[in-house]
PDB file of N, CA and C in Angstrom:
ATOM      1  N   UNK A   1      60.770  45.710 142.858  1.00  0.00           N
ATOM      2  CA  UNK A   1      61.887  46.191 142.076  1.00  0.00           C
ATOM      3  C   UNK A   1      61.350  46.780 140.769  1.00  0.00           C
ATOM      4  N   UNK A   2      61.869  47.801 140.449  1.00  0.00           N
ATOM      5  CA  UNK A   2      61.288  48.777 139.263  1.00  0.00           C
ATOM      6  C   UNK A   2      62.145  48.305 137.748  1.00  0.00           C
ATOM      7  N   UNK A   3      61.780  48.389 136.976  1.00  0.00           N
ATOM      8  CA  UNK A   3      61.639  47.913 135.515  1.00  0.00           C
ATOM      9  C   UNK A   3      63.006  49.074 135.342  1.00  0.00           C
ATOM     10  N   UNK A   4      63.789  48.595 134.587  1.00  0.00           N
ATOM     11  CA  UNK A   4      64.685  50.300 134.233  1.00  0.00           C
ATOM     12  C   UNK A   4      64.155  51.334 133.549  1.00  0.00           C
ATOM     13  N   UNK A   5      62.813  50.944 132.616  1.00  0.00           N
ATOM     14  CA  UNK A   5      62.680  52.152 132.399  1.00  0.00           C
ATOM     15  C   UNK A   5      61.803  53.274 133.442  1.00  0.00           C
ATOM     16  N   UNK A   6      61.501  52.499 134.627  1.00  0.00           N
ATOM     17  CA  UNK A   6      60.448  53.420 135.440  1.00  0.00           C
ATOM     18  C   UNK A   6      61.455  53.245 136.580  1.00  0.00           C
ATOM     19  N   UNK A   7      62.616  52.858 136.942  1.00  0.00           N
ATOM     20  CA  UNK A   7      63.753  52.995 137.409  1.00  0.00           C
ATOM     21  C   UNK A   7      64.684  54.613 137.226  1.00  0.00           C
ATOM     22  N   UNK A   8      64.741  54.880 135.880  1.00  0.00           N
ATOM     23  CA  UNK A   8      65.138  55.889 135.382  1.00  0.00           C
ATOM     24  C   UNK A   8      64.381  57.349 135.481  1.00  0.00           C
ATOM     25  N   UNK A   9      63.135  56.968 135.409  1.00  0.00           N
ATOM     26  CA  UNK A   9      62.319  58.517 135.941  1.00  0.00           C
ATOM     27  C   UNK A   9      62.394  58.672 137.736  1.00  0.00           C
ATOM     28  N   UNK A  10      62.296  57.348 138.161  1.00  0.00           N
ATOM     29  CA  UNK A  10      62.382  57.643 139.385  1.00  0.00           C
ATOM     30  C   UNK A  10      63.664  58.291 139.949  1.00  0.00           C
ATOM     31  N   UNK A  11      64.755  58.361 139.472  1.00  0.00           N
ATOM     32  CA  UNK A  11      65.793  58.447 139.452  1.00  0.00           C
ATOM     33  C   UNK A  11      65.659  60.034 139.384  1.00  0.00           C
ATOM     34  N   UNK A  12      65.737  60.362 138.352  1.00  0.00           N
ATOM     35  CA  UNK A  12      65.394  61.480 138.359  1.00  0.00           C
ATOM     36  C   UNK A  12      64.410  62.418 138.948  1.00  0.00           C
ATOM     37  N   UNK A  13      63.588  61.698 139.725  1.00  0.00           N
ATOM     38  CA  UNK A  13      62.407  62.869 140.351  1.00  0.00           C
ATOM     39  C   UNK A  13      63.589  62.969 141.683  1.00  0.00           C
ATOM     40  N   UNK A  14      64.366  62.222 141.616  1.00  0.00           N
ATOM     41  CA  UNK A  14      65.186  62.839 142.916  1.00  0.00           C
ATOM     42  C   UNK A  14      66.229  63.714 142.405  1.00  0.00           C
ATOM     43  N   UNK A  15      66.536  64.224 141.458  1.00  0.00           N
ATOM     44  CA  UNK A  15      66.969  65.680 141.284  1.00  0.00           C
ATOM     45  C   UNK A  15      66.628  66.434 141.612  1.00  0.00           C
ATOM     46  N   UNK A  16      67.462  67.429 142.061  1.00  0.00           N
ATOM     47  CA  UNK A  16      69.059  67.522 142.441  1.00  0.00           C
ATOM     48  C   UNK A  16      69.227  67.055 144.170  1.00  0.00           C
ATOM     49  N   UNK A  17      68.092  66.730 144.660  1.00  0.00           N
ATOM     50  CA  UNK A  17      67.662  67.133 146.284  1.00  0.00           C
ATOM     51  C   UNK A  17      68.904  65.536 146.732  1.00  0.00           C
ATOM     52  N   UNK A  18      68.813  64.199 145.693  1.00  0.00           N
ATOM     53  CA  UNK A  18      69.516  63.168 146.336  1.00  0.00           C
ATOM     54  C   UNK A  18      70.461  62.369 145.327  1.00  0.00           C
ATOM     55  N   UNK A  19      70.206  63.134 144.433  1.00  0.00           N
ATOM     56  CA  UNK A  19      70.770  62.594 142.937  1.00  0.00           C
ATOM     57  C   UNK A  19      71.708  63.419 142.240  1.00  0.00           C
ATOM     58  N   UNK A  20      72.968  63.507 142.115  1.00  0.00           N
ATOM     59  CA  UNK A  20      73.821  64.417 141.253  1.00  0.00           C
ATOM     60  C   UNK A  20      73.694  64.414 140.058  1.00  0.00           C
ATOM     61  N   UNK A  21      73.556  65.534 139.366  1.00  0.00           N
ATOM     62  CA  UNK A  21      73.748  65.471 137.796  1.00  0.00           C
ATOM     63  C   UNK A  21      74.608  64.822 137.191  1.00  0.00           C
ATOM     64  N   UNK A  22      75.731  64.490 137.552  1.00  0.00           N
ATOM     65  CA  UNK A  22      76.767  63.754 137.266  1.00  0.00           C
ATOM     66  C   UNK A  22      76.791  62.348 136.858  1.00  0.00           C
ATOM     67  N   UNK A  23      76.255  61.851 138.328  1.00  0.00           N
ATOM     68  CA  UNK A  23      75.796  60.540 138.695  1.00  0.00           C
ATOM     69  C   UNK A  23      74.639  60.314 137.381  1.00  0.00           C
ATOM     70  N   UNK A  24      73.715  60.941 137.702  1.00  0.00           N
ATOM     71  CA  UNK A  24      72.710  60.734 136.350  1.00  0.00           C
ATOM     72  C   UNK A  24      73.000  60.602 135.093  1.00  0.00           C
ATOM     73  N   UNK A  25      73.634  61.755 134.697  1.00  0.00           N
ATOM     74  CA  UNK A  25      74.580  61.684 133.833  1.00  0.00           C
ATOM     75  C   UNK A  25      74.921  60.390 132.690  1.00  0.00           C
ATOM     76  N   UNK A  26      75.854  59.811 133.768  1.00  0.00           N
ATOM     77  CA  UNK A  26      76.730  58.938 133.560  1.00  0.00           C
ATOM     78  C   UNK A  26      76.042  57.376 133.418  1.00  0.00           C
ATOM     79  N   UNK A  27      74.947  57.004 134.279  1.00  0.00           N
ATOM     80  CA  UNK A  27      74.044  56.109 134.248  1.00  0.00           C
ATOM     81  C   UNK A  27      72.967  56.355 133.120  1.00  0.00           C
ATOM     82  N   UNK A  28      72.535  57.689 132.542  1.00  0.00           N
ATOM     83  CA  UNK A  28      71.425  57.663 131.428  1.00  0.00           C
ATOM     84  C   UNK A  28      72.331  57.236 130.156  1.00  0.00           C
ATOM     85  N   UNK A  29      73.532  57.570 130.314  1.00  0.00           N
ATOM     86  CA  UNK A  29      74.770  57.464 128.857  1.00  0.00           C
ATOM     87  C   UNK A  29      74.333  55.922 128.688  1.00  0.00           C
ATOM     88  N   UNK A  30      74.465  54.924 129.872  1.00  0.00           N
ATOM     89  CA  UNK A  30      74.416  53.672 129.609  1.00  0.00           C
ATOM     90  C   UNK A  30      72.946  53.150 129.066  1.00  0.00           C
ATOM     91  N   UNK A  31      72.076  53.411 129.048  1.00  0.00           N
ATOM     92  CA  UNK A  31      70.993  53.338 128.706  1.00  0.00           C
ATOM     93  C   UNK A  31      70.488  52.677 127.695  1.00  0.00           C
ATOM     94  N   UNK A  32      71.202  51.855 126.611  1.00  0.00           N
ATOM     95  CA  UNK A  32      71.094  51.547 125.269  1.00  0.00           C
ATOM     96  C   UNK A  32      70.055  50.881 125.437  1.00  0.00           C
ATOM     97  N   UNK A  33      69.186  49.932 126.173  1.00  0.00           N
ATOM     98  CA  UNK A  33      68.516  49.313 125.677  1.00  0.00           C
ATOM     99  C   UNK A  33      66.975  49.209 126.504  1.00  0.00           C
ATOM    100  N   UNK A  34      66.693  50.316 126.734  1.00  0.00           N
ATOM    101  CA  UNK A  34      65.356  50.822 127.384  1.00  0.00           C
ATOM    102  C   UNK A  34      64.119  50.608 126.150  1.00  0.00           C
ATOM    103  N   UNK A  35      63.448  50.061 126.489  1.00  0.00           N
ATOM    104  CA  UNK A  35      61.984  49.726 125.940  1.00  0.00           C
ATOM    105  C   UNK A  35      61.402  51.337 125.531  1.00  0.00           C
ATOM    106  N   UNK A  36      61.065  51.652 124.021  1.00  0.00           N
ATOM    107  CA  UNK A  36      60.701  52.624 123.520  1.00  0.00           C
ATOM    108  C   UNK A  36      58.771  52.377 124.074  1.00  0.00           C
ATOM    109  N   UNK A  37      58.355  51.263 123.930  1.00  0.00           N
ATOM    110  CA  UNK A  37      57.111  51.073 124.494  1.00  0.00           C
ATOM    111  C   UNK A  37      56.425  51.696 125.777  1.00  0.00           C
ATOM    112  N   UNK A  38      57.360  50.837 127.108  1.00  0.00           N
ATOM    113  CA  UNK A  38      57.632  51.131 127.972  1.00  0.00           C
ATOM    114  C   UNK A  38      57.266  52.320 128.393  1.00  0.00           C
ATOM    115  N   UNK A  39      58.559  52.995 128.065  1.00  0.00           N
ATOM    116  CA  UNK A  39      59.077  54.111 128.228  1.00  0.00           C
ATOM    117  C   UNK A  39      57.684  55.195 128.015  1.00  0.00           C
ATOM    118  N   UNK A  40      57.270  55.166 126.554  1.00  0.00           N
ATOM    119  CA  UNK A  40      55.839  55.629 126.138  1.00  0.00           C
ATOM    120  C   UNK A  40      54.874  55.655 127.477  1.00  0.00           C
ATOM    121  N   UNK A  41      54.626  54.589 127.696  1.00  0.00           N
ATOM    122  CA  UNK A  41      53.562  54.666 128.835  1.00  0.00           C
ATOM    123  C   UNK A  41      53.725  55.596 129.833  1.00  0.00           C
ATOM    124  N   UNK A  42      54.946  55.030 130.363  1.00  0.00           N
ATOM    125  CA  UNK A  42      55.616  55.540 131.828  1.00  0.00           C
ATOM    126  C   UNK A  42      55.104  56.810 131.134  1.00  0.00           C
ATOM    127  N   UNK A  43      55.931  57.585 130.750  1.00  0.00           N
ATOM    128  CA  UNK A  43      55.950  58.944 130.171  1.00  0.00           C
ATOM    129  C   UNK A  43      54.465  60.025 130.483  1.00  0.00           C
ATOM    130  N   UNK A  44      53.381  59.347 129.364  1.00  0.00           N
ATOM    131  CA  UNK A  44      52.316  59.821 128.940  1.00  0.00           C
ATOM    132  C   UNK A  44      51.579  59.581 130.744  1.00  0.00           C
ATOM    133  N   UNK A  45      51.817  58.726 131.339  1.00  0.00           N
ATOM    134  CA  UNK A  45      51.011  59.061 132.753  1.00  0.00           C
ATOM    135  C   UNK A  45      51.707  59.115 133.643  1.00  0.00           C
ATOM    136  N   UNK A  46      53.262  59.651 133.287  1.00  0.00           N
ATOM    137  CA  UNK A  46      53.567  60.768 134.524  1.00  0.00           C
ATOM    138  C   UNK A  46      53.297  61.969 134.858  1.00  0.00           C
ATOM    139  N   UNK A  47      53.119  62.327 136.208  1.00  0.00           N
ATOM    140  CA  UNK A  47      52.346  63.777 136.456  1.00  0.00           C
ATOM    141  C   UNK A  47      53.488  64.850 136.517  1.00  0.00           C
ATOM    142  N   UNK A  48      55.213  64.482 136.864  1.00  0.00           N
ATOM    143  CA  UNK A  48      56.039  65.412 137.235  1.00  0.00           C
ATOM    144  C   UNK A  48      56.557  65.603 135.617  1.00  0.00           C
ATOM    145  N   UNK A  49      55.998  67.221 135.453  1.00  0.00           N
ATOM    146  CA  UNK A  49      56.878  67.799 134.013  1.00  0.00           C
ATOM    147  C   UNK A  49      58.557  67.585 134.219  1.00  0.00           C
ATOM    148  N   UNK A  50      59.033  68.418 135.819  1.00  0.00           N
ATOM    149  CA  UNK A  50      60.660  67.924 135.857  1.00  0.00           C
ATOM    150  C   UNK A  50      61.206  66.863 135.320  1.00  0.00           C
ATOM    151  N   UNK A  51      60.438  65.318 135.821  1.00  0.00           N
ATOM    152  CA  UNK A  51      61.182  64.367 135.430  1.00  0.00           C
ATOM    153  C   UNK A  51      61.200  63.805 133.908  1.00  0.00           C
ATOM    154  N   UNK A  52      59.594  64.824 133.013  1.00  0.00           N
ATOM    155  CA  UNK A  52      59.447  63.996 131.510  1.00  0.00           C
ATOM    156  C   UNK A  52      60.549  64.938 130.924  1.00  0.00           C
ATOM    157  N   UNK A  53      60.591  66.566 131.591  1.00  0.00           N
ATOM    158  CA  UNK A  53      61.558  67.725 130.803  1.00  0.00           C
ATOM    159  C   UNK A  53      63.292  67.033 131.014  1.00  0.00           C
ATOM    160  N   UNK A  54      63.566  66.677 132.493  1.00  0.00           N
ATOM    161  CA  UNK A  54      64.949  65.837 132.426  1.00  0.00           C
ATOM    162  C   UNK A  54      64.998  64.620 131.122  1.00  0.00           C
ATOM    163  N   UNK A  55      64.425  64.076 131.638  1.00  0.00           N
ATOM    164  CA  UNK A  55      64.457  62.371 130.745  1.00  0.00           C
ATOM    165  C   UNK A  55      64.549  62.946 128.933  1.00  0.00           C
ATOM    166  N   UNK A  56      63.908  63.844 128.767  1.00  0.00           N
ATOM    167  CA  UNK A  56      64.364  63.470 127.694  1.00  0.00           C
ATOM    168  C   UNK A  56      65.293  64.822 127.331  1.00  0.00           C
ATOM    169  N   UNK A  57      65.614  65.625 128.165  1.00  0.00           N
ATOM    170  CA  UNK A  57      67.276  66.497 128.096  1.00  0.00           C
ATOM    171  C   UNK A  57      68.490  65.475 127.976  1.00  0.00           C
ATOM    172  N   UNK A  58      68.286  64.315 128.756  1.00  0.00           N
ATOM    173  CA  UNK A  58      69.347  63.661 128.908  1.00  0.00           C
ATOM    174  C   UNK A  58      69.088  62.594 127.992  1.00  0.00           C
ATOM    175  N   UNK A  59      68.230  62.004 127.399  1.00  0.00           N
ATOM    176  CA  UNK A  59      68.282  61.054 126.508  1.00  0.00           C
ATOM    177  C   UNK A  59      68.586  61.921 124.837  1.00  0.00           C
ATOM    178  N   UNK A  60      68.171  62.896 124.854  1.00  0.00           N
ATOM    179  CA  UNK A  60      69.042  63.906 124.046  1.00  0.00           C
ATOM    180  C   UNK A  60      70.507  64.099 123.556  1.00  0.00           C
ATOM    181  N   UNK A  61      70.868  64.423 124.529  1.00  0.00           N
ATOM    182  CA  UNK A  61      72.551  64.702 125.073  1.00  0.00           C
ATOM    183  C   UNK A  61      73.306  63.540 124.757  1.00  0.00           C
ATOM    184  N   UNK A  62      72.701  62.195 125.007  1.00  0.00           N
ATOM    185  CA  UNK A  62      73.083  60.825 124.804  1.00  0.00           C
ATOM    186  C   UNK A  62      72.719  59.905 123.505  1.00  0.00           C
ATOM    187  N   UNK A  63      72.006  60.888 122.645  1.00  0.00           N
ATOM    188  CA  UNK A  63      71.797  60.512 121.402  1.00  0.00           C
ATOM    189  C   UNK A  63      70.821  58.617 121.180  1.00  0.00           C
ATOM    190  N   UNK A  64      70.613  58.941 122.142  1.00  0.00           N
ATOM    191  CA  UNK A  64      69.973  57.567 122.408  1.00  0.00           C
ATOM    192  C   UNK A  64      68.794  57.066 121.279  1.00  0.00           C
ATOM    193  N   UNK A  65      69.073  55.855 120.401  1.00  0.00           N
ATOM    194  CA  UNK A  65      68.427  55.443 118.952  1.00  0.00           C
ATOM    195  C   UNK A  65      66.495  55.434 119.834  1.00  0.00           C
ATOM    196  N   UNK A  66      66.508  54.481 121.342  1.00  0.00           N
ATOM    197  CA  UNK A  66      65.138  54.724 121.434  1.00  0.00           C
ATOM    198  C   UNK A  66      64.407  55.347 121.408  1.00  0.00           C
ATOM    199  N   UNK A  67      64.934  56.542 121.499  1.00  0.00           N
ATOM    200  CA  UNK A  67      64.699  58.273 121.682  1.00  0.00           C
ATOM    201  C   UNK A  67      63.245  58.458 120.594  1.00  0.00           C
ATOM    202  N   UNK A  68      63.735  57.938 118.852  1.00  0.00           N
ATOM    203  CA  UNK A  68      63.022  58.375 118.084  1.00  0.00           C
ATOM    204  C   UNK A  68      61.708  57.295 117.941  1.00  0.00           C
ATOM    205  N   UNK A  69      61.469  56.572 118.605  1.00  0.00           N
ATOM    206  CA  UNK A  69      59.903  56.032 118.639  1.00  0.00           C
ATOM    207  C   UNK A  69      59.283  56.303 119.665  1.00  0.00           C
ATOM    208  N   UNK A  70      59.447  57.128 120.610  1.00  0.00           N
ATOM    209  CA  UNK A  70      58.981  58.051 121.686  1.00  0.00           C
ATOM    210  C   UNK A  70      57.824  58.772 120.654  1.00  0.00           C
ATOM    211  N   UNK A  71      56.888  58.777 121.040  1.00  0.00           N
ATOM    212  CA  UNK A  71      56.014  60.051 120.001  1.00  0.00           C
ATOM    213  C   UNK A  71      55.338  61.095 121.024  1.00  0.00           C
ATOM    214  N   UNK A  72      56.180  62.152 121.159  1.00  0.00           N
ATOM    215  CA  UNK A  72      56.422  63.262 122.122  1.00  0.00           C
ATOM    216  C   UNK A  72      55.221  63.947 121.974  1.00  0.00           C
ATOM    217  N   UNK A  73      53.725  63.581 121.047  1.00  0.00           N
ATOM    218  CA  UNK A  73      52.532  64.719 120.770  1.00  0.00           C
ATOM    219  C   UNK A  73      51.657  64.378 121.957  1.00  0.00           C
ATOM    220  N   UNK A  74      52.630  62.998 122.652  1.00  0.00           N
ATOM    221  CA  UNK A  74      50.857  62.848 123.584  1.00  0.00           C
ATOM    222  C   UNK A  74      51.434  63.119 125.100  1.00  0.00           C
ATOM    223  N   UNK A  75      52.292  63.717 124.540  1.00  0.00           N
ATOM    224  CA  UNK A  75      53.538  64.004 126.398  1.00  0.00           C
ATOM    225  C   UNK A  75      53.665  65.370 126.617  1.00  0.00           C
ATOM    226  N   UNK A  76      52.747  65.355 127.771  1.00  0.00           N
ATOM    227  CA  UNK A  76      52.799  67.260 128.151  1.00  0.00           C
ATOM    228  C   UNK A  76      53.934  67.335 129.297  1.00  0.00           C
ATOM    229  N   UNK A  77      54.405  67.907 128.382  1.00  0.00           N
ATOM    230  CA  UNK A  77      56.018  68.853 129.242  1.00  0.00           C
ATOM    231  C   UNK A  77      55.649  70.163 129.808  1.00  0.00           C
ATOM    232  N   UNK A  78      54.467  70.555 129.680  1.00  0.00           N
ATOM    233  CA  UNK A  78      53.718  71.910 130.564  1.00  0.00           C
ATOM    234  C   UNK A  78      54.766  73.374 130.317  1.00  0.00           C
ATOM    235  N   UNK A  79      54.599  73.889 130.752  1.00  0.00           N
ATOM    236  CA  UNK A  79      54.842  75.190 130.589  1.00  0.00           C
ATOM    237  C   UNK A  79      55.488  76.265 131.241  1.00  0.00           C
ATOM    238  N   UNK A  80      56.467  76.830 131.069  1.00  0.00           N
ATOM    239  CA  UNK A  80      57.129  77.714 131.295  1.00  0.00           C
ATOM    240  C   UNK A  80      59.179  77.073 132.404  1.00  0.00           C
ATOM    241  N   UNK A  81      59.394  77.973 133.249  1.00  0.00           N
ATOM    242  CA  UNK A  81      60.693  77.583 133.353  1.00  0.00           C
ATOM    243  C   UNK A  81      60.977  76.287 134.640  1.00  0.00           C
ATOM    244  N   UNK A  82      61.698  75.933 134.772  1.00  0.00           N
ATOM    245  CA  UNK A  82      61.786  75.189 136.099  1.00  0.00           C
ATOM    246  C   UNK A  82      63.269  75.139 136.967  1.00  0.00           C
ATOM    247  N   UNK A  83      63.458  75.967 138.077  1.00  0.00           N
ATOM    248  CA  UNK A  83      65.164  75.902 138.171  1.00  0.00           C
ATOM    249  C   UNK A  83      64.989  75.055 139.143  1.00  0.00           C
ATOM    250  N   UNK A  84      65.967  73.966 138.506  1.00  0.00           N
ATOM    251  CA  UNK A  84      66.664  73.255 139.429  1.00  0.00           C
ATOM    252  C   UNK A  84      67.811  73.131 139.723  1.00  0.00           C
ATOM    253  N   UNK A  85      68.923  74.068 139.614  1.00  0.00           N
ATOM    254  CA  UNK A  85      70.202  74.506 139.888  1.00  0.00           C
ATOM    255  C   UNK A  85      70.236  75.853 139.934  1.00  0.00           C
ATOM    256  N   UNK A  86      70.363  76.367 141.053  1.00  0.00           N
ATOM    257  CA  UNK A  86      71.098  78.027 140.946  1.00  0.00           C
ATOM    258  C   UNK A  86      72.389  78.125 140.499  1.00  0.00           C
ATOM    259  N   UNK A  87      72.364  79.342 139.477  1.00  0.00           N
ATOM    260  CA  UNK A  87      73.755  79.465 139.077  1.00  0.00           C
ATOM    261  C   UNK A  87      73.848  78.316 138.172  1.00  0.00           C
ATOM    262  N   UNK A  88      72.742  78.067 137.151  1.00  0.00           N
ATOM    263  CA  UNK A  88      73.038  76.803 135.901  1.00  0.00           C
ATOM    264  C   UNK A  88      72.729  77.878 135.081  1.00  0.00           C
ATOM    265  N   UNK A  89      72.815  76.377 133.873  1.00  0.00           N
ATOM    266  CA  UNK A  89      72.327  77.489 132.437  1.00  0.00           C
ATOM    267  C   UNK A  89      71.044  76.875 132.529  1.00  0.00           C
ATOM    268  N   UNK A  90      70.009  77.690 131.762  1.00  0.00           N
ATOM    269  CA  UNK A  90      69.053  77.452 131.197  1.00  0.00           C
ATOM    270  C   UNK A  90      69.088  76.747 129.747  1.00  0.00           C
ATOM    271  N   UNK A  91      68.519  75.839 130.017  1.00  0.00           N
ATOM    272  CA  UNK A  91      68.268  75.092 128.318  1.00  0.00           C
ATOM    273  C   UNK A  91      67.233  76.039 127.881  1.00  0.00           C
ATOM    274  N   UNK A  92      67.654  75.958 126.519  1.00  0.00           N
ATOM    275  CA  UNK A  92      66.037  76.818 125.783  1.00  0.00           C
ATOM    276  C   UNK A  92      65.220  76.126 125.365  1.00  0.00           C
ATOM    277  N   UNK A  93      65.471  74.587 125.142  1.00  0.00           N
ATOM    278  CA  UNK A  93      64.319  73.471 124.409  1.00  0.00           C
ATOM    279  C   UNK A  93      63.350  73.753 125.425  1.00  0.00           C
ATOM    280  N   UNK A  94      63.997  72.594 126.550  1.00  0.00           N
ATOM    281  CA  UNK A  94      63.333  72.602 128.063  1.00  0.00           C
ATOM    282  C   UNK A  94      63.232  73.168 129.242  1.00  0.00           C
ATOM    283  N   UNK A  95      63.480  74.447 128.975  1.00  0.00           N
ATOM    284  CA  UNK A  95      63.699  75.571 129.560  1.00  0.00           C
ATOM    285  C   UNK A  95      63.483  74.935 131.448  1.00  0.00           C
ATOM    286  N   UNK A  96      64.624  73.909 131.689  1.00  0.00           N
ATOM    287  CA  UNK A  96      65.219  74.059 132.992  1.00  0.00           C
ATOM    288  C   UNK A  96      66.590  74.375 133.135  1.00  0.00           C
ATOM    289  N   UNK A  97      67.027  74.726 134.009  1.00  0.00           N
ATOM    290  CA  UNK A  97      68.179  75.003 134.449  1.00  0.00           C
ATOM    291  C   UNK A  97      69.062  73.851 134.772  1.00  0.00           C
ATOM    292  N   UNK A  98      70.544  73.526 134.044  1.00  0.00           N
ATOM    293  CA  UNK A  98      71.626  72.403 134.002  1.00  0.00           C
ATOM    294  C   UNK A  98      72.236  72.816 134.564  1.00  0.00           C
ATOM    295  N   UNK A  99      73.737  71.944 135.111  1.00  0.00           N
ATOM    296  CA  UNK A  99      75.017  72.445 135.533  1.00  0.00           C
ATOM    297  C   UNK A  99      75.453  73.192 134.407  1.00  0.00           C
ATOM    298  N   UNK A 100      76.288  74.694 134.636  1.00  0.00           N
ATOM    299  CA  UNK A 100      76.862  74.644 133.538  1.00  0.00           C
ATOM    300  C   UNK A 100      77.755  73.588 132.665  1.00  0.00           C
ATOM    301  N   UNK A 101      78.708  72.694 134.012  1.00  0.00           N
ATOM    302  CA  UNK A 101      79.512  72.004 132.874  1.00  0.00           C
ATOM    303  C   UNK A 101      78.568  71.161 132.277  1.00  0.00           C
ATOM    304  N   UNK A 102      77.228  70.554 132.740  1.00  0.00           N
ATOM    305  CA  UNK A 102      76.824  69.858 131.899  1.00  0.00           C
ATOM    306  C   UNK A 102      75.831  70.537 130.207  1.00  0.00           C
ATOM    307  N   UNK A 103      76.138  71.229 129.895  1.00  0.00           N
ATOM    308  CA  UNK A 103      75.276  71.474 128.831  1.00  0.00           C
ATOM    309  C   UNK A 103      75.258  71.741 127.499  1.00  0.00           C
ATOM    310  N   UNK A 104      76.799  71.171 127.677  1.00  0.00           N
ATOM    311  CA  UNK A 104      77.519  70.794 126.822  1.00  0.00           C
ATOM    312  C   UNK A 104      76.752  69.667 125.820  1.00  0.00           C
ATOM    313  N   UNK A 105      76.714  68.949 124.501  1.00  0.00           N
ATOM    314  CA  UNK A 105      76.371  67.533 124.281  1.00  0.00           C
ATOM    315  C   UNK A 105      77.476  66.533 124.799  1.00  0.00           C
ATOM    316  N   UNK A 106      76.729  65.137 124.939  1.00  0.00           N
ATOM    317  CA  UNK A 106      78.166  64.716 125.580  1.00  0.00           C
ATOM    318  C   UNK A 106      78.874  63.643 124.415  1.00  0.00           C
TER     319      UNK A 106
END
């Protein structure tokens, strides 16, 4: 059984193929109390840019306080676009592609 915070990337590497944006969504909102530590690790030796560029679109959006002891200099988010929705918007931070309705803040 996976820790929530390595629960939550996994979660997301199944975007969009088994996982709705929605669904995600709505489960990262709840999130308050994810290990900023943790989280660090997981992060810095994951290999999928999708899931470090999601995770923190959506911990964004959700204003989430752990957010700011993340220290984002040692986390390569790599380079250039990634669509994972046809017919989304493009974020310009993390230049992947959202639902439109989601890209809103929530």
């Amino acid at each position: 059984m996976s820790a929530p915070e390595r629960a939550v990337l996994e979660m997301l590497d199944e975007l969009p193929q088994h996982e709705s944006f929605h669904q995600v969504d709505m489960i990262v909102e709840g999130l308050r109390t994810l290990s900023p530590r943790r989280l660090q690790k997981l992060l810095v030796d994951c290999r999928s840019i999708k899931v470090k560029r999601l995770f923190f679109w959506f911990a964004e959006r959700h204003r989430h306080a752990w957010l700011e002891h993340i220290d984002r200099s040692c986390i390569d988010l790599g380079s250039g676009k990634r669509l994972l929705v046809k017919g989304g918007k493009l974020d310009p931070k993390y230049l992947i592609t959202v639902p439109k309705d989601l890209d809103a803040p929530a």
